[in-house]
Protein backbone atom coordinates (compact mmCIF):
# COMPACT_ATOMS: atom_id res chain seq x y z
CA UNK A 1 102.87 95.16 108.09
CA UNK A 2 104.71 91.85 106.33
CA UNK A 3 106.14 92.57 103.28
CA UNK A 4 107.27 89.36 101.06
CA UNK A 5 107.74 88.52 97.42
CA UNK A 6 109.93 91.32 95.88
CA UNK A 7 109.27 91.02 92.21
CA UNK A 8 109.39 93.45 88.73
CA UNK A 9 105.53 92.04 88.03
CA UNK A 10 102.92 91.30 89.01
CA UNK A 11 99.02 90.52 87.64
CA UNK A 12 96.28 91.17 89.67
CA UNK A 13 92.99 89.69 88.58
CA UNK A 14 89.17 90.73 89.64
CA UNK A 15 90.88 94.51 90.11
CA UNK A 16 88.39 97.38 90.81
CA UNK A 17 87.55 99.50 88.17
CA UNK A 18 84.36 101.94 88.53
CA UNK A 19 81.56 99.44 88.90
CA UNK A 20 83.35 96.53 86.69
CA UNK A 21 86.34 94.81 87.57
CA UNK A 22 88.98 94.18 85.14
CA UNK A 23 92.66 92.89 85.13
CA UNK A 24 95.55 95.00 86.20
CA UNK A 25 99.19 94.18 85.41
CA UNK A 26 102.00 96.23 87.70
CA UNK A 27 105.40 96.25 86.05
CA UNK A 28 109.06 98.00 86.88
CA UNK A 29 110.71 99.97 84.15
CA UNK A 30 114.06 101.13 84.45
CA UNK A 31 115.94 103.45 82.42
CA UNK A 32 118.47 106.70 82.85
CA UNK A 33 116.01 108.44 85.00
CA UNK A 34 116.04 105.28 87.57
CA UNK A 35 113.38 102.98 88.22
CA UNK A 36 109.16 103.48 88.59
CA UNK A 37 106.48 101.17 88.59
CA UNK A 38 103.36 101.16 86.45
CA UNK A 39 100.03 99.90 86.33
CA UNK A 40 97.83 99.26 83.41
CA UNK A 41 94.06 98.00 83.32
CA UNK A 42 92.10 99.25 80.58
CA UNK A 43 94.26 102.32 78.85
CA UNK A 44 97.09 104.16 79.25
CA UNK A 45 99.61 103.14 82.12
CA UNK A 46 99.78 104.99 85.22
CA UNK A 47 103.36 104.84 87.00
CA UNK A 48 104.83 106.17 90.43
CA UNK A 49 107.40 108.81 90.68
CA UNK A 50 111.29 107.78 89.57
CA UNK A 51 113.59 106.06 92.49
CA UNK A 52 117.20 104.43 92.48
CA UNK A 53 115.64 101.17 92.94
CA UNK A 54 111.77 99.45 92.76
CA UNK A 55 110.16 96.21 93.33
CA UNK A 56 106.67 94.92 93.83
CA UNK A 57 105.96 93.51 96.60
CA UNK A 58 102.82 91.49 98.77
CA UNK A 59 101.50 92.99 101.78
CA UNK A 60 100.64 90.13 104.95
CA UNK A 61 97.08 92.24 104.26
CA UNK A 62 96.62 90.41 100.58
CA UNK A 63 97.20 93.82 98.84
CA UNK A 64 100.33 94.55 96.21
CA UNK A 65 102.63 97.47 97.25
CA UNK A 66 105.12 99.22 95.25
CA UNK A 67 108.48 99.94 96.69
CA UNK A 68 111.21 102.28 96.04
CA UNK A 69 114.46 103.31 98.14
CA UNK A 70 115.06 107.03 97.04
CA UNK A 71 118.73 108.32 96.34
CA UNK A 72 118.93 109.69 100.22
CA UNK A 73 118.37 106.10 101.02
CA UNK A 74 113.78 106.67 102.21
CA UNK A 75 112.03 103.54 101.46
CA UNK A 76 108.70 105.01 99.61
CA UNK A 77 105.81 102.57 99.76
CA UNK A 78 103.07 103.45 97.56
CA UNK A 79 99.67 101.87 97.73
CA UNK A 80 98.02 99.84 94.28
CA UNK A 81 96.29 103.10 92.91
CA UNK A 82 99.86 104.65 92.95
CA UNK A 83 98.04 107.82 94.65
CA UNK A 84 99.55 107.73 97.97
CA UNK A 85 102.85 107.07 99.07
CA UNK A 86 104.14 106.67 103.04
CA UNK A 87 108.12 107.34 103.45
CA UNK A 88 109.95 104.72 106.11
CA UNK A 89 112.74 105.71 108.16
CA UNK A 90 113.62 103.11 110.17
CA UNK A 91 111.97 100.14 112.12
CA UNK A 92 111.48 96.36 110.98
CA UNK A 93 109.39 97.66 107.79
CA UNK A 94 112.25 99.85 106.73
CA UNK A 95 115.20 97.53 107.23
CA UNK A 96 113.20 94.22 105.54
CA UNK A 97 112.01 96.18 102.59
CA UNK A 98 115.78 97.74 102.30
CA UNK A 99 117.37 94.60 101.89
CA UNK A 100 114.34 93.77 99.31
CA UNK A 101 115.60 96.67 97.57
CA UNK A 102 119.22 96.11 97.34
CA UNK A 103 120.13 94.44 94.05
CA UNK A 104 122.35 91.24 94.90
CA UNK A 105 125.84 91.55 94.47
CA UNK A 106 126.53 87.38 94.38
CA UNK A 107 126.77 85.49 91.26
């Protein structure tokens, strides 16, 4: 899997939701506890667990991902329901979405 487009949110139109579709919006929020994504479509948000970092990213299958390196350095990749996650520890997955994760130190 291809992961591209590292971003805080995301909007994803024509979601699935029981036998209508609606619009879901995927955001980051950070604060003392570290960083976890959320999703909202028709009521309260649902979010991930907390990680040092998160992004949102695009799958080469069309599909949004959530992404979080953990503080022992695991990339977690959840899937769009934020039900499952899959941990990465090493390979060309781990290593691209690592440096996705890294905040950049230039300016």
């Amino acid at each position: 899997m291809k992961y591209s487009n590292p971003r805080t949110e995301a909007v994803v139109e024509d979601w699935p939701h029981g036998r209508k579709r609606v619009t879901a919006r995927f955001f980051v929020e950070t604060n003392s506890r570290g960083s976890r994504v959320g999703r909202v479509t028709t009521g309260k948000p649902k979010y991930t667990t907390y990680h040092k970092h998160m992004v949102i990213v695009d799958g080469d299958d069309g599909r949004i991902y959530p992404v979080g390196v953990t503080s022992s350095g695991q990339v977690c990749v959840w899937d769009g329901t934020l039900k499952t996650n899959n941990y990465l520890y090493n390979g060309e997955d781990y290593q691209g979405l690592l440096s996705m994760m890294t905040p950049n130190e230039e300016a």
